[in-house]
N, C-alpha and C. Protein backbone atom coordinates (compact mmCIF):
# COMPACT_ATOMS: atom_id res chain seq x y z
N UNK A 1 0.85 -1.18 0.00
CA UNK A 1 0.00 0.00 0.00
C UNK A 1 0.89 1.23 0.00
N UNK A 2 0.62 2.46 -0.91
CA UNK A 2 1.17 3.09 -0.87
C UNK A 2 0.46 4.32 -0.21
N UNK A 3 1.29 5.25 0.45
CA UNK A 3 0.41 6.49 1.68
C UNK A 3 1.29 7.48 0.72
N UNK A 4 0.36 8.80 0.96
CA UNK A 4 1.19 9.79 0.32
C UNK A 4 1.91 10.42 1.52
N UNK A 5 2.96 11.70 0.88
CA UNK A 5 3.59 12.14 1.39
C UNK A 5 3.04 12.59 2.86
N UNK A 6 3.54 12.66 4.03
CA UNK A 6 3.58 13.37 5.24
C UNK A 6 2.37 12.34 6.23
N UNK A 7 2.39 11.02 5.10
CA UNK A 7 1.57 9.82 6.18
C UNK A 7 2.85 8.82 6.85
N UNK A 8 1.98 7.94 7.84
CA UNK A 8 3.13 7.21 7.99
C UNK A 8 2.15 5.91 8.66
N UNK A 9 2.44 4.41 8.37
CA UNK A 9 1.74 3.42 8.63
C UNK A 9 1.35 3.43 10.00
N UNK A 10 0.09 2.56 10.06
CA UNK A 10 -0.34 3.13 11.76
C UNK A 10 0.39 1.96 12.38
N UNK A 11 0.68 2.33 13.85
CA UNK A 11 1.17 1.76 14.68
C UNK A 11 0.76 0.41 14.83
N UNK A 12 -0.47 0.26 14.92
CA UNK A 12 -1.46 -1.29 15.18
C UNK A 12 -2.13 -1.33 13.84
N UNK A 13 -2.02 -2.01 13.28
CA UNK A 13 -3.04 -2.74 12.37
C UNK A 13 -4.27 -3.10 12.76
N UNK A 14 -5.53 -3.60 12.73
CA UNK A 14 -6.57 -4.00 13.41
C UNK A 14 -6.67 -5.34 11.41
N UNK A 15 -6.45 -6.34 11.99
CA UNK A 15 -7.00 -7.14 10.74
C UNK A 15 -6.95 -8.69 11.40
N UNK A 16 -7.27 -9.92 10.78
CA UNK A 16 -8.17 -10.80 10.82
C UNK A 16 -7.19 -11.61 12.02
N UNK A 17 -6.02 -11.14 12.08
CA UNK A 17 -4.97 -11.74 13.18
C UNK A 17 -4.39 -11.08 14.19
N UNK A 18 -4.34 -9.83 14.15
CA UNK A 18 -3.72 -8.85 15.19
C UNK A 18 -4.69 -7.87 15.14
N UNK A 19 -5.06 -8.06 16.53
CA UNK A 19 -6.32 -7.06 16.94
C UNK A 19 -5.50 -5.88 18.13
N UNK A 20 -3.95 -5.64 18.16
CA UNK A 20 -3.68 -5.09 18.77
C UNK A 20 -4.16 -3.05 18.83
N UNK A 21 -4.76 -3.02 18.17
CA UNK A 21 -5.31 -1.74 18.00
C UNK A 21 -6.15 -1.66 19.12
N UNK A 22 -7.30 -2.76 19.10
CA UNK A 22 -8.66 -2.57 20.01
C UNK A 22 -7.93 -2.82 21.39
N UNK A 23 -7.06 -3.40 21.56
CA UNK A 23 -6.14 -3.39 22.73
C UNK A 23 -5.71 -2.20 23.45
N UNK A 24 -5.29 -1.34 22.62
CA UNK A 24 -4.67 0.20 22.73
C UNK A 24 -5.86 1.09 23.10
N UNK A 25 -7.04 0.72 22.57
CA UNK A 25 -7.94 1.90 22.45
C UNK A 25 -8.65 1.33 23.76
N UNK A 26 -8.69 -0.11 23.96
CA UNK A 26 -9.77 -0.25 25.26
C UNK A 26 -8.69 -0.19 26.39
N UNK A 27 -7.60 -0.42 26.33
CA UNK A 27 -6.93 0.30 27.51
C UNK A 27 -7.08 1.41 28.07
N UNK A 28 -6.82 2.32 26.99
CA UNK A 28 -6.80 3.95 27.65
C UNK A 28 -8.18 4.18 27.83
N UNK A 29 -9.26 4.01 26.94
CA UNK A 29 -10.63 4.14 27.62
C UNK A 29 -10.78 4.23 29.07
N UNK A 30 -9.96 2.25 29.50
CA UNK A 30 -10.42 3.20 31.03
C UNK A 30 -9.72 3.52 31.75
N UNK A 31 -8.07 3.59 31.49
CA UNK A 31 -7.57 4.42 32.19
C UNK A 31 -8.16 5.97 32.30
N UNK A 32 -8.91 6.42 31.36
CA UNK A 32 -9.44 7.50 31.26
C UNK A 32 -10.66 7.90 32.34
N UNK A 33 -11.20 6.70 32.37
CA UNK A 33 -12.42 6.51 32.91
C UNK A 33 -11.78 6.26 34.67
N UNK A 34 -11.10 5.89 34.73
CA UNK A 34 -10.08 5.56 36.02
C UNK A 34 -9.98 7.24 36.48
N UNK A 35 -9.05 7.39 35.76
CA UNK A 35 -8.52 8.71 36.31
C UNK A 35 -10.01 10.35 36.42
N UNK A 36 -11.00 9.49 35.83
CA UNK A 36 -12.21 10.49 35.88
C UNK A 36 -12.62 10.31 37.34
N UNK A 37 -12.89 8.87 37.29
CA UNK A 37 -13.26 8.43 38.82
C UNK A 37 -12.62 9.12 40.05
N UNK A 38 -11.21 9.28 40.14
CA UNK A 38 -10.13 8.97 41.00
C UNK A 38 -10.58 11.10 40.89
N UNK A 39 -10.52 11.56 40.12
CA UNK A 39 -10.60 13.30 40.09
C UNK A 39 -12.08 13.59 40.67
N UNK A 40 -13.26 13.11 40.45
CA UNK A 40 -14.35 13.47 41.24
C UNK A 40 -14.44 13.22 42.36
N UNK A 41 -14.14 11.70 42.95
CA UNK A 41 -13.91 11.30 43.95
C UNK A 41 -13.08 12.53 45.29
N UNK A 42 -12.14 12.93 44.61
CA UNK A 42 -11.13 13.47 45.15
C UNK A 42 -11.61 15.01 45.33
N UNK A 43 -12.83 15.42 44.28
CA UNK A 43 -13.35 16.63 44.16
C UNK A 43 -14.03 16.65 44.96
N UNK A 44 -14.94 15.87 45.41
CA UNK A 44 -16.47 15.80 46.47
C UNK A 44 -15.95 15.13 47.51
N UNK A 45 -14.84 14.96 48.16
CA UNK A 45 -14.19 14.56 49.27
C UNK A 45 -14.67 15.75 50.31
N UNK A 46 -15.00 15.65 51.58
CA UNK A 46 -15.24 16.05 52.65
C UNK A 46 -13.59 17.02 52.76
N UNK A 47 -13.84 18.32 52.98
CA UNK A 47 -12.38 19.05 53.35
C UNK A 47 -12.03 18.47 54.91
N UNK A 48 -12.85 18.57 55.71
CA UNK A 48 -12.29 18.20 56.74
C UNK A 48 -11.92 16.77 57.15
N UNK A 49 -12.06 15.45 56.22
CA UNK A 49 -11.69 14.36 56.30
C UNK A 49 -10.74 14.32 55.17
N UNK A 50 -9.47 14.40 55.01
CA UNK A 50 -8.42 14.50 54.20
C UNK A 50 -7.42 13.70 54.41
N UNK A 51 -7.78 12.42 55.25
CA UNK A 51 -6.81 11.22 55.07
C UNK A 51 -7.59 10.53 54.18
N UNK A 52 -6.18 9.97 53.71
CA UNK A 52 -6.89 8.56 52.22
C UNK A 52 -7.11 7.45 52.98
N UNK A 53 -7.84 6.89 52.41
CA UNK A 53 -9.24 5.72 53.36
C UNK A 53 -9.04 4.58 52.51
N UNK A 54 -9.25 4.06 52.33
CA UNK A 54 -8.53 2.02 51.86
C UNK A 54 -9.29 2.24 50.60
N UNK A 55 -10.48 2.66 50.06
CA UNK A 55 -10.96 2.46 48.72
C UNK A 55 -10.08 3.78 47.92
N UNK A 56 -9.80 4.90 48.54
CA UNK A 56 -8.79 5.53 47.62
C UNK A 56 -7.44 5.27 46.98
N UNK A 57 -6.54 4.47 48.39
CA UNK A 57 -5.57 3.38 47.89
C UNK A 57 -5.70 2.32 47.13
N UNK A 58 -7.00 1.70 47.10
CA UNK A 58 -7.25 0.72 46.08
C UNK A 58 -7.54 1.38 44.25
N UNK A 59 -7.96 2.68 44.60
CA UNK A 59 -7.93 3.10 43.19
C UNK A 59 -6.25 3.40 42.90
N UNK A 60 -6.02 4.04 43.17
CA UNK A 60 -4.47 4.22 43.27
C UNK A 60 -3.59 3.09 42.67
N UNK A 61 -3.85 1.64 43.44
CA UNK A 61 -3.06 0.75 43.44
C UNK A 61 -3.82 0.31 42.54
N UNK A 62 -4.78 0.12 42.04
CA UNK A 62 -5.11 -0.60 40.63
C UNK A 62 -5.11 0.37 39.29
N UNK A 63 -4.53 1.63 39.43
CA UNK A 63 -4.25 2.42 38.73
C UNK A 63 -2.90 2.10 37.83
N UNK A 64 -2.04 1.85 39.17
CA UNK A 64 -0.53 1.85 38.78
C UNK A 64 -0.50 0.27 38.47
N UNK A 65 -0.88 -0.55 38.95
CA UNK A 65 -0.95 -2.11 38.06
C UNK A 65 -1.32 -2.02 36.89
């Protein structure tokens, strides 16, 4: 296949054997969706209760896994 000038082949292919594309895209989805969680959460937090509480470390820690 030929691309014109100032293209360049995509990173993932998506075809009948390597589906690593839908891989890429449903990852970050929810890291996206993660880090939405983890910012409201953190928004509607009580000011005067401002220690992190075991379900905030669990977002955290299944963030960074």
């Amino acid at each position: 296949m030929d691309l014109p000038n100032g293209y360049s082949p995509p990173a993932y292919a998506n075809n009948l054997d390597d589906h690593g594309g839908w891989a890429v895209i449903a990852s970050s989805v929810g890291l996206v969706f993660i880090l939405m969680l983890a910012a409201i959460k953190s928004y509607t937090r009580n000011p005067f209760r401002s220690r992190m509480r075991w379900e905030d470390a669990a977002i955290i820690m299944a963030t960074v896994s």
